[in-house]
C-alpha atoms as a PDB file:
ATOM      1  CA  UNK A   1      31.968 196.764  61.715  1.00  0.00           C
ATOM      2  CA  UNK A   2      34.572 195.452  59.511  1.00  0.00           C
ATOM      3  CA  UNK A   3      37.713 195.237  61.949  1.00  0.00           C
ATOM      4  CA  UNK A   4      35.700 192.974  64.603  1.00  0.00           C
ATOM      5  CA  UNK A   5      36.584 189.376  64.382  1.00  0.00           C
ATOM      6  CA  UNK A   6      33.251 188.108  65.174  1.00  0.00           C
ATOM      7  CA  UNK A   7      31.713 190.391  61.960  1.00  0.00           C
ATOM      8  CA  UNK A   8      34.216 188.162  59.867  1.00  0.00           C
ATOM      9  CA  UNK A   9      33.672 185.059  61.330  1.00  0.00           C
ATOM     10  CA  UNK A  10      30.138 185.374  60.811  1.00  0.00           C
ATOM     11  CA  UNK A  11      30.718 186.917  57.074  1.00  0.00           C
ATOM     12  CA  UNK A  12      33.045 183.093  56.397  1.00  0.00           C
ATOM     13  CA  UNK A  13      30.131 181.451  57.409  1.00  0.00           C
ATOM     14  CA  UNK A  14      27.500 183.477  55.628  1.00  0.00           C
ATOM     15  CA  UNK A  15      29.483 183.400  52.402  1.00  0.00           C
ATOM     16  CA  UNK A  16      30.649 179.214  52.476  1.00  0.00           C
ATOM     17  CA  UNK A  17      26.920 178.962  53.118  1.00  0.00           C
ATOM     18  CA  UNK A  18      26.206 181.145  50.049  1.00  0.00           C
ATOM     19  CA  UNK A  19      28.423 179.596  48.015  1.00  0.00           C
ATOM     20  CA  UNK A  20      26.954 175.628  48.781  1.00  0.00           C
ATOM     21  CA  UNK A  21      23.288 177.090  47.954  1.00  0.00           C
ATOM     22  CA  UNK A  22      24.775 178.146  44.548  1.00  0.00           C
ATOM     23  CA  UNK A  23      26.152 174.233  44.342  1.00  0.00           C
ATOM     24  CA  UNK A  24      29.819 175.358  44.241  1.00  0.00           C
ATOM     25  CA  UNK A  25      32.452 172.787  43.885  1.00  0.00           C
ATOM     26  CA  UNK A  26      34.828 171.846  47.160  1.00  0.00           C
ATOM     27  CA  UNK A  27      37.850 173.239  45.483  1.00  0.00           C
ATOM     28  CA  UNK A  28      35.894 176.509  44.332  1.00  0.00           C
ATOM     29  CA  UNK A  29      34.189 177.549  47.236  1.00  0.00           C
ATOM     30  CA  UNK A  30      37.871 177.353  48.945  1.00  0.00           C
ATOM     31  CA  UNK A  31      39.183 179.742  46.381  1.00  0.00           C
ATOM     32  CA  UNK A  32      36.456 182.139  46.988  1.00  0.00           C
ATOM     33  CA  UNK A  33      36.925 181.714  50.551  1.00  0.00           C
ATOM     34  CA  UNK A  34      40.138 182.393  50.269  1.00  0.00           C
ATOM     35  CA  UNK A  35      39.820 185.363  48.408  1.00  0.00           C
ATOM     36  CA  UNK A  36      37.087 186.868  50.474  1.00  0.00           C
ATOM     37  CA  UNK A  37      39.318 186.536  53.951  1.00  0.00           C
ATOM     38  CA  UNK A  38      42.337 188.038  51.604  1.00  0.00           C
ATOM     39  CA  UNK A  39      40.261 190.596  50.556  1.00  0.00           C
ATOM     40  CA  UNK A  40      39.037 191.362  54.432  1.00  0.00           C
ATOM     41  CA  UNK A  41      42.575 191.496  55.974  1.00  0.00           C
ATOM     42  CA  UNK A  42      42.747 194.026  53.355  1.00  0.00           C
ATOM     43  CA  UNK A  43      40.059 195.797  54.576  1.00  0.00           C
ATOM     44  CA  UNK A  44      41.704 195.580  58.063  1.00  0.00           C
ATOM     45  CA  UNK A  45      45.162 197.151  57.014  1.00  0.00           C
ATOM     46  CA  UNK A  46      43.182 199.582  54.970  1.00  0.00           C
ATOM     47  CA  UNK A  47      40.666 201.403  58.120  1.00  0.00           C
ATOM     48  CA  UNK A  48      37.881 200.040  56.651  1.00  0.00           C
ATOM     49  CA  UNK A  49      34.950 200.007  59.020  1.00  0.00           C
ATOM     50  CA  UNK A  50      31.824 199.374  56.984  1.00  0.00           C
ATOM     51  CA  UNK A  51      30.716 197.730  54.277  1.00  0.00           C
ATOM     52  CA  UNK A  52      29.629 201.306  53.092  1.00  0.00           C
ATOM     53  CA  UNK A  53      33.097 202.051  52.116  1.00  0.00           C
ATOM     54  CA  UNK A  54      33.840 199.157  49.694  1.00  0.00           C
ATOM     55  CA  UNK A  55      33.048 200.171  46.410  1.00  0.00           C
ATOM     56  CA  UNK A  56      34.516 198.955  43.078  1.00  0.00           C
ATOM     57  CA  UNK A  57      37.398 200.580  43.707  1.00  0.00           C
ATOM     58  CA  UNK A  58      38.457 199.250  46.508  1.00  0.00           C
ATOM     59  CA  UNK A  59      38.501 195.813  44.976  1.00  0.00           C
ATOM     60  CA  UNK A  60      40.698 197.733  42.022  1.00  0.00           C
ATOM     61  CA  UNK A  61      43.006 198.534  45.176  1.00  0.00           C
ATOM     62  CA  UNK A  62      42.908 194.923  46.510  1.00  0.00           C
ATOM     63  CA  UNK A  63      43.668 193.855  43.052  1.00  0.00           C
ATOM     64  CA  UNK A  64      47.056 196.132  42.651  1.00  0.00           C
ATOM     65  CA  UNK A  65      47.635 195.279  46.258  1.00  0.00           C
ATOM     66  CA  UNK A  66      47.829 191.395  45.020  1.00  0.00           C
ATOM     67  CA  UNK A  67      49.984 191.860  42.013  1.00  0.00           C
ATOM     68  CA  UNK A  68      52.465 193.684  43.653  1.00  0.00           C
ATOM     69  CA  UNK A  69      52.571 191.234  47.006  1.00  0.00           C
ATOM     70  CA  UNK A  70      52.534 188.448  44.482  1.00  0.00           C
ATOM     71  CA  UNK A  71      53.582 187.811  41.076  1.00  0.00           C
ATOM     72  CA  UNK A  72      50.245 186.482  39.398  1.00  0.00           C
ATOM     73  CA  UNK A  73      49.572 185.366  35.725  1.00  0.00           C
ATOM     74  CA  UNK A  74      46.514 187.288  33.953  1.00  0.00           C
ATOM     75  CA  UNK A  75      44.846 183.991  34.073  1.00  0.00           C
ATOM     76  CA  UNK A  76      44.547 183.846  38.206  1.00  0.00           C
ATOM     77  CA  UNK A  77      44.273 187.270  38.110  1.00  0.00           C
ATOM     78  CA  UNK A  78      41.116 186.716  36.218  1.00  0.00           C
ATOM     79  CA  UNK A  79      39.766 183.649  38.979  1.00  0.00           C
ATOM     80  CA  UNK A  80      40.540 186.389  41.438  1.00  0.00           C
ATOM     81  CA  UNK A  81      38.262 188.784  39.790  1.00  0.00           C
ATOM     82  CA  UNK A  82      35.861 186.047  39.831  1.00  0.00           C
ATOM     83  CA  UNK A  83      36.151 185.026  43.475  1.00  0.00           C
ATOM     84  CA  UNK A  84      35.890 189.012  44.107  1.00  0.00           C
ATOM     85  CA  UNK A  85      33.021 189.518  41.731  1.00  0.00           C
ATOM     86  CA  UNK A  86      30.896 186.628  44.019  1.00  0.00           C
ATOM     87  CA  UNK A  87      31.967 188.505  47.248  1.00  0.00           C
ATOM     88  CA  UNK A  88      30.394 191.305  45.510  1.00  0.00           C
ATOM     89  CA  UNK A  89      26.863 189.663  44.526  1.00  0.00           C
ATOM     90  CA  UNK A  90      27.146 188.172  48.736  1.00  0.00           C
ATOM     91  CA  UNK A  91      27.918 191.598  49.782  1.00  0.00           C
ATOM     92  CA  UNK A  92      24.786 192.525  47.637  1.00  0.00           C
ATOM     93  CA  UNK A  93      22.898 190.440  48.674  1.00  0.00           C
ATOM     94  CA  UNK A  94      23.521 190.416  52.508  1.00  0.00           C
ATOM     95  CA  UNK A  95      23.970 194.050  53.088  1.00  0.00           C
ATOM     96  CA  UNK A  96      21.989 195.840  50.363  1.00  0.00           C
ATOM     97  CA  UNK A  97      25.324 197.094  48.984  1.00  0.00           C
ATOM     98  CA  UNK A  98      24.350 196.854  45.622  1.00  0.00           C
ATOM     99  CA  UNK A  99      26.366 199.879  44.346  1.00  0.00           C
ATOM    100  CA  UNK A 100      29.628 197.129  43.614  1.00  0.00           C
ATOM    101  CA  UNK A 101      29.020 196.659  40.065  1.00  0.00           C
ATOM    102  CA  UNK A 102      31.414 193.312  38.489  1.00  0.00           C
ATOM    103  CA  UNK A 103      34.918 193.847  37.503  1.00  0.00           C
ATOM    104  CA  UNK A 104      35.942 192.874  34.161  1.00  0.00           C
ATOM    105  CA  UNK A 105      37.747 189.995  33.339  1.00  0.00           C
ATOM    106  CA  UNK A 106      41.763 190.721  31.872  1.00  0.00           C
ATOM    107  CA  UNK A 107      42.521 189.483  27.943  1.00  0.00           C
ATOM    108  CA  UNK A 108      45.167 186.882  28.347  1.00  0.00           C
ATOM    109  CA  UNK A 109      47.190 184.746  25.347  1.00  0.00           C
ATOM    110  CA  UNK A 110      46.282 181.461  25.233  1.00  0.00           C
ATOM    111  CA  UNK A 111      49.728 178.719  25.157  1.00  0.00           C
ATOM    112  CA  UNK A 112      49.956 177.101  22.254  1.00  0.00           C
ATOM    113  CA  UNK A 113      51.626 173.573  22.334  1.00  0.00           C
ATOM    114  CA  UNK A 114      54.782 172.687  20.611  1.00  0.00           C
ATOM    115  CA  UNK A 115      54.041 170.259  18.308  1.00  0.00           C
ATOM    116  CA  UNK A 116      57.024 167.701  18.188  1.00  0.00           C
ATOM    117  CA  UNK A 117      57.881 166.411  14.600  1.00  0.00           C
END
């Protein structure tokens, strides 16, 4: 079950481990982490109960659920979707819930410097 503590405790562990086998840096497995126990108190407020339910919609959902808690730049709206698109190859992988297929990235405009004369 999603809403049991011990399920998500277990799921942190699973994916941090997940993460290190892939060779991760420090700083991104955090993010990912991060995302992932985002994205699972979403789940919570949401009556999720199984991983069943999540489909690539529901990380759509998460995603609008984000930009409107948050103000967020295209550019970490597109690490989110990467942090969300590795829960989704986990959640694959651990639970056979291979239906989740990746989210595309968002166009964004790069900043071009001032050049000072």
């Amino acid at each position: 079950m999603l809403n049991s503590d011990l399920y998500i405790e277990k799921a942190d562990d699973l994916l941090r481990n997940y993460l290190v086998i892939k060779n991760y840096a420090k700083n991104t497995i955090s993010l990912y982490h991060n995302t992932a126990d985002g994205f699972m108190y979403f789940l919570k407020l949401n009556d999720y109960h199984h991983i069943k339910q999540i489909n690539k919609n529901t990380f759509h959902k998460y995603l609008a659920y984000v930009k409107l808690k948050s103000k967020i730049s295209n550019q970490t709206t597109n690490m989110l979707i990467s942090s969300l698109n590795n829960f989704a190859e986990f959640l694959c992988i651990e639970h056979n819930a291979c239906d989740l297929s990746k989210l595309r990235q968002m166009k964004f405009i790069s900043k071009i410097p001032n050049v000072i004369d």
